[in-house]
Each structure stands twice: as C-alpha cells, then as structure tokens.
Protein backbone atom coordinates (compact mmCIF):
# COMPACT_ATOMS: atom_id res chain seq x y z
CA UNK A 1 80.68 104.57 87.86
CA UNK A 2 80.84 105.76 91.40
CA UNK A 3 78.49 105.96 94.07
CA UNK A 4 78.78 108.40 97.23
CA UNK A 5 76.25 109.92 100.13
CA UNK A 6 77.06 113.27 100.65
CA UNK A 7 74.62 113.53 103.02
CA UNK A 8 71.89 111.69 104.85
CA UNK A 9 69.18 110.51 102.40
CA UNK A 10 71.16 111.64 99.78
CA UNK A 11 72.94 109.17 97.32
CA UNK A 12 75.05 110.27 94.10
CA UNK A 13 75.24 107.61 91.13
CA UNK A 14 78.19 109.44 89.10
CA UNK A 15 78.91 107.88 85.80
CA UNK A 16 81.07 108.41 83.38
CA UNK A 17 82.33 107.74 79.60
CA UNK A 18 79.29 106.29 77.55
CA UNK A 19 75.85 105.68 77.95
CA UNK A 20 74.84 102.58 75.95
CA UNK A 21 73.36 99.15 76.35
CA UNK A 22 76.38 97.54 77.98
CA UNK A 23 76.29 100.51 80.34
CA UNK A 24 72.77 100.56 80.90
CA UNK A 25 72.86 97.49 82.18
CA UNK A 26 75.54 98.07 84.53
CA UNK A 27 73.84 101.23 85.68
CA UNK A 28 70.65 99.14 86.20
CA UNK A 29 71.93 97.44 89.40
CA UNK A 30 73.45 100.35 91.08
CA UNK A 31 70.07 102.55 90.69
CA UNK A 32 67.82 99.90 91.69
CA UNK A 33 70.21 99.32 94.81
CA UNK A 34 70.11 102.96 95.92
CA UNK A 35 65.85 103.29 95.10
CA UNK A 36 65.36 99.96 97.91
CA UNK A 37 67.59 101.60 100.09
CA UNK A 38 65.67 104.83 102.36
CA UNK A 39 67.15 107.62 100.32
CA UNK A 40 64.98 110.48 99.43
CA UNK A 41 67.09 112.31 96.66
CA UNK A 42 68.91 110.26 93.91
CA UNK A 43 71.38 112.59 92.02
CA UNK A 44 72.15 111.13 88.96
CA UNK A 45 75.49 112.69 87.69
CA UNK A 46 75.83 112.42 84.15
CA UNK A 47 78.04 115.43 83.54
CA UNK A 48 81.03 113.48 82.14
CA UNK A 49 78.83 111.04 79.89
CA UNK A 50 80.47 111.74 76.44
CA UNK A 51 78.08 109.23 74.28
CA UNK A 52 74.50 108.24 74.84
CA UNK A 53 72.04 106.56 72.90
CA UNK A 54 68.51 105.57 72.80
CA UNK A 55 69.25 102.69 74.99
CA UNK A 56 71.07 105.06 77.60
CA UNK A 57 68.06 107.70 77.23
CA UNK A 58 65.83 104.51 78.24
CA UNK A 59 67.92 103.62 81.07
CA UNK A 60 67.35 107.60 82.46
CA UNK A 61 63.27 106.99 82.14
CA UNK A 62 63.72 103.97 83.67
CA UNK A 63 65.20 104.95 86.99
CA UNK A 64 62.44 108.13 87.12
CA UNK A 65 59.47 105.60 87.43
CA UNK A 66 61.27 103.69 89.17
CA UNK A 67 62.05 106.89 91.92
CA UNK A 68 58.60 107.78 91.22
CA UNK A 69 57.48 104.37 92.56
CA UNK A 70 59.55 105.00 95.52
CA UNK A 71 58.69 108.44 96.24
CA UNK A 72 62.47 109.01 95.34
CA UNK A 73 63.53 112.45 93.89
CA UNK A 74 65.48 111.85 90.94
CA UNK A 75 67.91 114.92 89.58
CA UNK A 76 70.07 114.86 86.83
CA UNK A 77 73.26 116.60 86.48
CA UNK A 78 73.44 116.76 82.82
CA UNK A 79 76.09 116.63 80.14
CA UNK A 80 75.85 118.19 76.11
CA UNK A 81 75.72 114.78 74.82
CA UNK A 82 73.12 114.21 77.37
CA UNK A 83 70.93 117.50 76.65
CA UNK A 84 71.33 116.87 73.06
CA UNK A 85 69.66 113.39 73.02
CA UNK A 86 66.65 114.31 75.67
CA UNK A 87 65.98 116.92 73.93
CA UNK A 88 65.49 115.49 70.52
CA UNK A 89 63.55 112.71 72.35
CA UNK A 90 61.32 115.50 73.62
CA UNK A 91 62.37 114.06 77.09
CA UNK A 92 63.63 117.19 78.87
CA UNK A 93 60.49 117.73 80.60
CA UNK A 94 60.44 114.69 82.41
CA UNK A 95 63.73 115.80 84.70
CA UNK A 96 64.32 117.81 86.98
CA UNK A 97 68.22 119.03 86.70
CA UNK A 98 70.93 120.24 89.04
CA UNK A 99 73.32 122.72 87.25
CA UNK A 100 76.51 121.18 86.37
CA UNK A 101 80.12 122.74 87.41
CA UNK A 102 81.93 123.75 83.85
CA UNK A 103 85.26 122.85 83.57
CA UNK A 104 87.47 126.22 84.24
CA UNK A 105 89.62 123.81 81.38
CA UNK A 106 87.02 124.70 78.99
C-alpha cells in the first residue's frame, strides 16, 4: 500500500495485490488516517488489486460512510477483480469511479 497527495486536499490510498481480511485490516488504518485529516477527495486506487473478497468488498463500503460522514469524496480507481465482485454484490452504484490507465503491456 502507498499513500501520496498529488495535490492539495487530495490524498491517494494505492493498494495493491489482494483484498482480503488481513488486508482489510491494514487498509483500515490508512483510510481512517486520511478521512481525520482535511482532505476533500480520497482516491482509492485499486487498479492493481488481483483478489478480493467479501471481506475486501466490506472494507470499500466501509470507507464510503465513513467519507460520507466526513463530507469526503471517495473515488475508486477500479480493477476486473474489483468490478467483478461489486458488481455481483450489486454494489457498483454506490461508487463513483475514476477511469483506470490500461497497461500498454496488455
């Protein structure tokens, strides 16, 4: 996981690999450190996550009330594996989404 400010108010939480319980709870400190801080737009980059699962896809509705509580804007940057789980969760909706940059490797 990474963590940068591109620009004021603006805080990216980039993670990477899988999205599971042992990762949700490392993600869980990170997020709620960025939402006390004064940012206005939390980008949530998930576009290298290769796994998630239920407890990953709780960890993402997690962070949205928590942004909502905080009058955050939360974006995802989504991956396939990502897509694939919100949307059988019927959880799309409750994002809003950045486009992610395709690999040129692809």
């Amino acid at each position: 996981m990474r963590v940068f400010q591109p620009g004021e108010g603006v805080v990216v939480v980039q993670v990477e690999g899988e999205l599971d319980l042992a990762a949700r709870n490392l993600l869980t400190g990170p997020l709620n450190e960025q939402l006390e801080a004064a940012v206005t737009v939390l980008v949530l980059d998930l576009s290298h996550v290769t796994f998630i699962n239920s407890e990953g896809a709780a960890a993402l509705v997690e962070a949205r009330r928590l942004a909502e509580g905080r009058r955050t804007e939360l974006v995802l940057v989504s991956s396939r594996a990502v897509d694939r789980l919100l949307r059988l969760l019927e959880l799309t909706g409750r994002f809003n989404y950045a486009a992610r940059e395709e690999s040129s490797a692809r």
